[in-house]
Protein backbone atom coordinates (compact mmCIF):
# COMPACT_ATOMS: atom_id res chain seq x y z
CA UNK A 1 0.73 -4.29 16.68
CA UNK A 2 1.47 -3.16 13.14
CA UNK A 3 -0.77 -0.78 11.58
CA UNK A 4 -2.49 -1.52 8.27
CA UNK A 5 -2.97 0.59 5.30
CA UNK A 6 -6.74 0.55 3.56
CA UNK A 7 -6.79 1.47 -0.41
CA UNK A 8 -9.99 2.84 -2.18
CA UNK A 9 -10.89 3.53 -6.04
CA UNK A 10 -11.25 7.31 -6.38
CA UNK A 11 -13.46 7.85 -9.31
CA UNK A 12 -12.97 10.87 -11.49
CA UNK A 13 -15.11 13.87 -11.39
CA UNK A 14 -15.69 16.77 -13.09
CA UNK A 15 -12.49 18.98 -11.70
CA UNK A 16 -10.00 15.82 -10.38
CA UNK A 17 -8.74 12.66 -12.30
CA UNK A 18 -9.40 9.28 -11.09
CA UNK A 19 -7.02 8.77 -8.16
CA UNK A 20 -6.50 5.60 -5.50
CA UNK A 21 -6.15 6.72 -1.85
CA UNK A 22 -4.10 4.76 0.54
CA UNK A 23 -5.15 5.30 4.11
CA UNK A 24 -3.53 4.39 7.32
CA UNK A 25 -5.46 6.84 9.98
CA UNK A 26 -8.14 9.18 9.40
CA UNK A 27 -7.59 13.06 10.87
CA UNK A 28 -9.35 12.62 14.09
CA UNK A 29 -8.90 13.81 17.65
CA UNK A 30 -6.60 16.34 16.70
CA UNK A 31 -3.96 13.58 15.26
CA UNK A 32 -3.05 14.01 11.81
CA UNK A 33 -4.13 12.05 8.97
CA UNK A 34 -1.47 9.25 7.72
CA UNK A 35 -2.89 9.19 4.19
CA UNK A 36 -2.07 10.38 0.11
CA UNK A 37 -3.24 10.21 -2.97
CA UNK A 38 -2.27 8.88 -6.23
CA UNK A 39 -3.15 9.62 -9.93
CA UNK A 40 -4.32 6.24 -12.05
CA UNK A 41 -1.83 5.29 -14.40
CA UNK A 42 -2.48 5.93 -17.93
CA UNK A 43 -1.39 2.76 -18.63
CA UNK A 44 -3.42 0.84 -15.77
CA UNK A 45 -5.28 -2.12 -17.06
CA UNK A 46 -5.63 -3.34 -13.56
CA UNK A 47 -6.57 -1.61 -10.22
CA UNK A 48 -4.92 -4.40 -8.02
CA UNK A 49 -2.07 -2.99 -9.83
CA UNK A 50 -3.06 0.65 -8.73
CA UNK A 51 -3.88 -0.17 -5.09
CA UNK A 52 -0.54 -2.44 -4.61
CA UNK A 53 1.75 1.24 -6.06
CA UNK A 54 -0.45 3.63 -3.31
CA UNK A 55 -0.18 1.05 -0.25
CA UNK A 56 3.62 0.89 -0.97
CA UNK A 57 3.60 4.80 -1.62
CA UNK A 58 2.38 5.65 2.04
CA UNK A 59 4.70 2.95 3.25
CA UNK A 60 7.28 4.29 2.08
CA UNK A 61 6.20 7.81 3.04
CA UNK A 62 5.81 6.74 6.76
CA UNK A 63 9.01 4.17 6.91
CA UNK A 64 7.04 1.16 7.75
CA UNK A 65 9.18 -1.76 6.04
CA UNK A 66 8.26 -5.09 5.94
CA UNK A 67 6.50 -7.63 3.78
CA UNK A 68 2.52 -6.56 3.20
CA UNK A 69 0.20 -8.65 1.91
CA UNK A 70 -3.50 -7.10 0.33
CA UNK A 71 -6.91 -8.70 1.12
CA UNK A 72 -10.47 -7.38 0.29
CA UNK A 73 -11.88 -5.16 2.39
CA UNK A 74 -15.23 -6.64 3.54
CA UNK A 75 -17.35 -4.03 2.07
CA UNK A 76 -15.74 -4.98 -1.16
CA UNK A 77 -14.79 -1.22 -2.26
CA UNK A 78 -10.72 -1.73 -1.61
CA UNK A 79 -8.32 -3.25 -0.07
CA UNK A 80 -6.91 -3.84 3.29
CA UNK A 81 -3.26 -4.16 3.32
CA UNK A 82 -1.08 -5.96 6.14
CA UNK A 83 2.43 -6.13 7.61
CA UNK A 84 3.39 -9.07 8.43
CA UNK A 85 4.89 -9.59 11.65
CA UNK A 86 8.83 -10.79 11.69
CA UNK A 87 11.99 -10.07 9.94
CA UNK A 88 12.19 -11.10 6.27
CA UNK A 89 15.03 -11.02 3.48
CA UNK A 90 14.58 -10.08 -0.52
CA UNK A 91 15.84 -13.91 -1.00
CA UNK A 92 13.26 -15.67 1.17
CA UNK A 93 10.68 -13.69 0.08
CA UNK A 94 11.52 -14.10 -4.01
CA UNK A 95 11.30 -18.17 -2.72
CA UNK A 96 8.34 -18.20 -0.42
CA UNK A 97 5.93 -15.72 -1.34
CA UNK A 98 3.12 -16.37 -3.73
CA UNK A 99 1.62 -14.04 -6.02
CA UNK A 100 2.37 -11.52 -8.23
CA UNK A 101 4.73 -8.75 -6.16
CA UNK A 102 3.11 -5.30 -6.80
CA UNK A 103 -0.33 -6.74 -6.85
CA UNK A 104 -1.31 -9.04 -3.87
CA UNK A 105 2.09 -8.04 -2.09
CA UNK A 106 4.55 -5.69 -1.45
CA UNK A 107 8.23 -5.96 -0.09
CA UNK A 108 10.02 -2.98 1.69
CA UNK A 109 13.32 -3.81 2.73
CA UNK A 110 14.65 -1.43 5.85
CA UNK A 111 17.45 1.24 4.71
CA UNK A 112 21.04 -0.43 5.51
CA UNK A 113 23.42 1.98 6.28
CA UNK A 114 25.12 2.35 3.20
CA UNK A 115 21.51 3.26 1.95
CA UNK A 116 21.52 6.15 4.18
C-alpha cells in the first residue's frame, strides 16, 4: 500500500514566516521523520495552490512517482494527498484527469533513463 502525504497551513509567528508542511510519517519509534517545509509564496492567492507545490516537494524528495490526487483532511485543517495505484502516462493523464494540475492533483512521472 502506497503511503500518503498530509499538508497543513503553518501560520506565521513572531520569528518564522508562514510556511505549509507536507508530512508523510511523523519521527516516532526511532524512524525518521519523512517530512519538509515550505515558505508561502509571495505571490500565493490560493493555499490549494500552496499545499499542491509541498505534497509534490516531499514527493519528489522521497521518489514516490505517480499520479496524487488531494482531499480534505477530515478535521478540515489540510489536506490528505493520495497515490493512486497503477501505471499512468503524461498523455492519459492531460485526457482523463479533472481539475486543475498543481491544485487538486499532481503528476510525477518516474526518471527514464536518459533522465538519469
Amino acid at each position: 500500500m502506497t503511503q500518503g502525504i498530509e499538508t497543513r497551513y503553518m501560520g506565521a509567528t513572531n520569528t518564522k514566516p508562514s510556511r505549509f508542511a507536507a508530512i508523510a510519517r511523523k519521527a516516532r519509534n526511532g524512524l525518521p521523520a519523512l517530512s519538509l517545509k515550505l515558505s508561502a509564496s509571495v505571490e500565493a492567492l490560493e493555499h490549494e495552490n500552496e499545499h499542491a507545490r509541498a505534497a509534490k516537494a516531499l514527493a519528489e524528495r522521497l521518489n514516490w512517482h505517480g499520479l496524487w490526487i488531494a482531499g480534505g483532511s477530515s478535521d478540515e485543517q489540510g489536506f490528505n494527498w493520495v497515490n493512486l495505484p497503477g501505471t499512468y502516462s503524461r498523455k492519459w493523464v492531460d485526457r482523463y484527469i479533472a481539475g486543475e494540475e498543481g491544485r487538486d492533483w499532481f503528476f510525477l512521472a518516474p526518471a527514464t533513463r536518459a533522465d538519469a
